[in-house]
N, C-alpha and C. Protein backbone atom coordinates (compact mmCIF):
# COMPACT_ATOMS: atom_id res chain seq x y z
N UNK A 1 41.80 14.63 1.91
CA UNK A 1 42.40 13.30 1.95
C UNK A 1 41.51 12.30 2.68
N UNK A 2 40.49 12.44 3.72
CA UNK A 2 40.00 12.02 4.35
C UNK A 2 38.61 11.46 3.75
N UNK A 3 38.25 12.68 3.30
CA UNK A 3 37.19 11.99 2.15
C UNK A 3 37.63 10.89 1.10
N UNK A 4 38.62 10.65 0.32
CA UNK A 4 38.85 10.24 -0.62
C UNK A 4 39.23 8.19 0.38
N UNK A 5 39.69 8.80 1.50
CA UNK A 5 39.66 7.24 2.04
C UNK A 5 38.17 6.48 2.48
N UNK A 6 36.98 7.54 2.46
CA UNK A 6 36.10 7.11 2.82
C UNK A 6 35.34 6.70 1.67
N UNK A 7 35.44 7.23 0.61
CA UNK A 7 34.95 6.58 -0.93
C UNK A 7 35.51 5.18 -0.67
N UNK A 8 37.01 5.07 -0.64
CA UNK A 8 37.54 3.85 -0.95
C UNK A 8 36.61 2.79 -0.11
N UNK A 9 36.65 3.20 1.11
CA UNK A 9 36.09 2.20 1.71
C UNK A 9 34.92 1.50 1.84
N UNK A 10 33.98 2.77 1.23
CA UNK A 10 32.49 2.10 0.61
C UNK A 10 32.69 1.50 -0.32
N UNK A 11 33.20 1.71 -1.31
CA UNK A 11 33.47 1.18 -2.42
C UNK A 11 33.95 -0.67 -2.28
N UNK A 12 34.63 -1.05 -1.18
CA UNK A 12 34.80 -2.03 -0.90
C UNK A 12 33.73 -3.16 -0.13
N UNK A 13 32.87 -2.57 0.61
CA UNK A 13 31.73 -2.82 1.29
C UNK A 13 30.59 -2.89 0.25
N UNK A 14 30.45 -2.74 -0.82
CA UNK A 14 29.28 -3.23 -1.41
C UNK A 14 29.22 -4.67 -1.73
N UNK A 15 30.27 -5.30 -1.79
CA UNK A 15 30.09 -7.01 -1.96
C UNK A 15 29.25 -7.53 -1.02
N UNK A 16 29.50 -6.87 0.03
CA UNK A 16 29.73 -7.63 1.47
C UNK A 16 28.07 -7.96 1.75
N UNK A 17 27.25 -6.17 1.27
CA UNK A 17 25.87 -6.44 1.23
C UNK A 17 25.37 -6.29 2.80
N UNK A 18 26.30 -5.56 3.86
CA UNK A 18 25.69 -5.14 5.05
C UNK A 18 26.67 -6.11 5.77
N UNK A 19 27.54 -6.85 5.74
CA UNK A 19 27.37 -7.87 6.63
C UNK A 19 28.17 -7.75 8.07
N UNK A 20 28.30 -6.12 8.18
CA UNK A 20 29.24 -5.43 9.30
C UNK A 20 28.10 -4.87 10.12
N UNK A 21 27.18 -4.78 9.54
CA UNK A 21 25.93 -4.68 10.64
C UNK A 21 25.33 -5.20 11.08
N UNK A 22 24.42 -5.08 12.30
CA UNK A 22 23.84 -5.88 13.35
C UNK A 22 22.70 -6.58 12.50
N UNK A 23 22.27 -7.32 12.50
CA UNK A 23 20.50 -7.82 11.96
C UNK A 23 19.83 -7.94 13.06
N UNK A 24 18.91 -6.74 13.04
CA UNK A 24 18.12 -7.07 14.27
C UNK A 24 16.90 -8.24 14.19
N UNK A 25 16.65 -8.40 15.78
CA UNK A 25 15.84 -10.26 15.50
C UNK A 25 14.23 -9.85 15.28
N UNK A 26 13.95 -10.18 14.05
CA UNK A 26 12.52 -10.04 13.71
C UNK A 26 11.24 -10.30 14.67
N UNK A 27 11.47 -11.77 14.96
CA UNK A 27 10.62 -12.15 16.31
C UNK A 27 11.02 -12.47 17.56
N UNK A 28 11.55 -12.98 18.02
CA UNK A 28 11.93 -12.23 19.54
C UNK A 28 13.55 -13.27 19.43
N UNK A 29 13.93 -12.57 20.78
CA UNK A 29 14.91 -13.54 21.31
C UNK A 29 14.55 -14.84 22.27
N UNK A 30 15.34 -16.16 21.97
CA UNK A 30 15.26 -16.91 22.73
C UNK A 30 15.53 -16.84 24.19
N UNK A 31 14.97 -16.82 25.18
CA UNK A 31 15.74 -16.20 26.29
C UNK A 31 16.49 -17.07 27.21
N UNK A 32 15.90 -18.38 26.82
CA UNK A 32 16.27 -19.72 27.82
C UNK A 32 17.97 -20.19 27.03
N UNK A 33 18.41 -20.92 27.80
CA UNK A 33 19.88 -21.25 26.95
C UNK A 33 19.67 -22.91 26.19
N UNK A 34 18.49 -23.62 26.59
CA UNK A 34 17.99 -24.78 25.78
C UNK A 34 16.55 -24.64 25.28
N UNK A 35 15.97 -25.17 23.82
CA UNK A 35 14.75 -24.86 23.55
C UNK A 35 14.26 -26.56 23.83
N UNK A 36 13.33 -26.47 24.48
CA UNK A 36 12.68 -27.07 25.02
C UNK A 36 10.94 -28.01 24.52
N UNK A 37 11.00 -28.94 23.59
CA UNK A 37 10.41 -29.67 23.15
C UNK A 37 8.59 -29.58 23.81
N UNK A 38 8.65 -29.67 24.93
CA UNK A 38 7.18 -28.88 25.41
C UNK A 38 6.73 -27.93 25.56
N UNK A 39 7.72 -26.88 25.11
CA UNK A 39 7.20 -25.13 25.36
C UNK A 39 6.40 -25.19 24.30
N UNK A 40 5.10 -25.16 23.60
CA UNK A 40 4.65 -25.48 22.38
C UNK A 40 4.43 -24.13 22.60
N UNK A 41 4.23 -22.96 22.96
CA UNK A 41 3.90 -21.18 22.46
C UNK A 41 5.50 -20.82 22.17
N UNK A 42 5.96 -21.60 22.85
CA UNK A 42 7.50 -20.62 21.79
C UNK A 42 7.57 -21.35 20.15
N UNK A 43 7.14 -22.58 20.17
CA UNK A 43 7.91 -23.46 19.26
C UNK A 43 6.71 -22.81 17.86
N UNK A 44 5.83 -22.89 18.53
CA UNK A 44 4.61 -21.98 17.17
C UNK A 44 4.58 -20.98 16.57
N UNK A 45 5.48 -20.14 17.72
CA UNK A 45 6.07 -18.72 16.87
C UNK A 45 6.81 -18.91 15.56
N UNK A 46 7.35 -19.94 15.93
CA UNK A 46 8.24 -20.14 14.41
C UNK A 46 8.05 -20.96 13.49
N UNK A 47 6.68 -21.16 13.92
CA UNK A 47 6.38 -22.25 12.45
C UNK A 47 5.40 -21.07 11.54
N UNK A 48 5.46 -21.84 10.16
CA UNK A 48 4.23 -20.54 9.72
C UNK A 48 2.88 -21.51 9.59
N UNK A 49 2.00 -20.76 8.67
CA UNK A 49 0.40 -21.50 8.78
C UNK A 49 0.22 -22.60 8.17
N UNK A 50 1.45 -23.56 7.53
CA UNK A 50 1.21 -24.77 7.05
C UNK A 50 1.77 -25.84 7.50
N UNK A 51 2.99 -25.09 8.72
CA UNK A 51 3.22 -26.06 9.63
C UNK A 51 5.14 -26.46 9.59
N UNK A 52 5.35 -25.47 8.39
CA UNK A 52 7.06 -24.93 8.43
C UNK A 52 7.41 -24.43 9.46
N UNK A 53 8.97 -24.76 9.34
CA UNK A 53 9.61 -24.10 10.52
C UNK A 53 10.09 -23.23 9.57
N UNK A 54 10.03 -21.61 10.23
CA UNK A 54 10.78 -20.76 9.78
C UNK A 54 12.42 -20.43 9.45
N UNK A 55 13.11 -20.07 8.62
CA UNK A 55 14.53 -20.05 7.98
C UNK A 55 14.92 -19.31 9.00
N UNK A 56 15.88 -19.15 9.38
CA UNK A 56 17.01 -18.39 9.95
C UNK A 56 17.28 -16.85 9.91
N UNK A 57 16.77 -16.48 8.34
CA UNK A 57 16.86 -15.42 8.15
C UNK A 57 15.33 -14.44 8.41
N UNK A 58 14.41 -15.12 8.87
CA UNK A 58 13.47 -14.81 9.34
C UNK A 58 13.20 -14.44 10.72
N UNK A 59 13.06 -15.47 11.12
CA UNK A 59 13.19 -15.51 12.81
C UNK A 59 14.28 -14.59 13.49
N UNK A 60 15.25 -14.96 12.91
CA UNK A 60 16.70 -13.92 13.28
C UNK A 60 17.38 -14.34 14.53
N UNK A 61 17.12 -15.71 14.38
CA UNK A 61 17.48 -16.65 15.75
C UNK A 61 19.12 -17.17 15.47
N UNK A 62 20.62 -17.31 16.60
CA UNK A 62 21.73 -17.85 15.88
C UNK A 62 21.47 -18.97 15.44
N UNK A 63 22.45 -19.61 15.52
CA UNK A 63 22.88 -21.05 14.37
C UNK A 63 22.18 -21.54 15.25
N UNK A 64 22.84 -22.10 16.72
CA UNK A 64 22.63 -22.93 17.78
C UNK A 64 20.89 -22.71 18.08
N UNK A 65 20.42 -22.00 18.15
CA UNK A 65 19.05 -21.63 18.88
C UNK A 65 18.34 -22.16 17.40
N UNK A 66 18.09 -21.94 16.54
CA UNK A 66 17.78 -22.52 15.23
C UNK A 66 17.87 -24.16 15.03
N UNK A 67 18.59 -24.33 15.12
CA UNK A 67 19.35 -26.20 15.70
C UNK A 67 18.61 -26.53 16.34
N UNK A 68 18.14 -26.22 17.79
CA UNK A 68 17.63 -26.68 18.89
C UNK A 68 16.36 -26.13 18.44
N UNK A 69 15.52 -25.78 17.88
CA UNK A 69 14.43 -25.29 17.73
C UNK A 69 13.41 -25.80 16.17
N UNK A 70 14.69 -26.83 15.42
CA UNK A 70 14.27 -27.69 14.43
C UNK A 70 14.41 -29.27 15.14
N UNK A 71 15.32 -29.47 16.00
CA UNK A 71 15.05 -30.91 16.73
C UNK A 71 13.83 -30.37 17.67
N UNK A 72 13.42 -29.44 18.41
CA UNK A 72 12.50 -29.71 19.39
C UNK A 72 11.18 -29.92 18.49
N UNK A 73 10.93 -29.15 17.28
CA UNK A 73 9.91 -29.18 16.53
C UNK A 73 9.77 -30.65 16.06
N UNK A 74 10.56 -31.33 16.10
CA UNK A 74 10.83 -32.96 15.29
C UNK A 74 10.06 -33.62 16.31
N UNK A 75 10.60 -33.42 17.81
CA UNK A 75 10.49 -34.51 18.56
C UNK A 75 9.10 -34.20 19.14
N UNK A 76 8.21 -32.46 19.06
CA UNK A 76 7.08 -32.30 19.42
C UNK A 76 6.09 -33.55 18.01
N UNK A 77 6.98 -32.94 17.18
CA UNK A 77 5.79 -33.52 16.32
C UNK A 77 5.71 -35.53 16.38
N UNK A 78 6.77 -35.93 16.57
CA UNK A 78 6.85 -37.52 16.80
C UNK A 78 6.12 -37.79 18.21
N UNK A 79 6.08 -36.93 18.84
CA UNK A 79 5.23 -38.14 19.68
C UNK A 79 3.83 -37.03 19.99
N UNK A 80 3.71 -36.12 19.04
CA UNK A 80 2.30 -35.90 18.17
C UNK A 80 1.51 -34.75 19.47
N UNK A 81 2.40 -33.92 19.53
CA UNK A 81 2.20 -32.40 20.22
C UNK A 81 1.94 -31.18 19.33
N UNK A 82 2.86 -31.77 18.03
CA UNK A 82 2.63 -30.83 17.03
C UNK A 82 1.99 -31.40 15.62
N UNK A 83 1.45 -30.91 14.96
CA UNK A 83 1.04 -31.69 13.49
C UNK A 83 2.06 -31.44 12.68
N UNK A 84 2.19 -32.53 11.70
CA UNK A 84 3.11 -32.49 11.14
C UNK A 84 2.46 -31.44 9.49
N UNK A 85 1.56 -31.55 9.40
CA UNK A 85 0.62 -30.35 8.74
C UNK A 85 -0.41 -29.23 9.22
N UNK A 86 -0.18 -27.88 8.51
CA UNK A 86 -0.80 -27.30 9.87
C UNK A 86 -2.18 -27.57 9.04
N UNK A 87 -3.19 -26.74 9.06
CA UNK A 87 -4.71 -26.07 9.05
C UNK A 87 -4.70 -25.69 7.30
N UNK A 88 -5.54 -26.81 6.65
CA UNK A 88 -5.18 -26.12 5.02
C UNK A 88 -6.76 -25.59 4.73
């Protein structure tokens, strides 16, 4: 009987596509609780070689840390800490 509830329940979990498991964070964790517009070695980790900020599902950063880490990239690059293109 026990088996037959555990079919069921995979069977229900394939939509879902994992989403009861952890995603571990590809490149690191943020460790500070604000990202910070002059840290330029954290903020480079997450750009790639043309000068993108990396997706969410990459980095493996939450909502909030992602947020704060596309305005700090804005405001490095406006007053021209960061290029707004990287190295072609």
């Amino acid at each position: 009987m026990a088996r037959a509830r555990e079919n069921s329940d995979s069977s229900n979990r394939r939509g879902r596509r994992g989403a009861d498991r952890a995603r571990p964070r590809k490149y690191t964790r943020v460790n500070s609780e604000v990202v910070d517009y002059k840290d330029l070695t954290l903020l480079r980790r997450f750009l790639s070689d043309k000068g993108k900020t990396r997706g969410r599902r990459v980095t493996g950063l939450s909502r909030r840390h992602q947020r704060q880490l596309s305005v700090a990239v804005k405001r490095a690059r406006e007053i021209a800490l960061l290029p707004y293109v990287g190295e072609r």
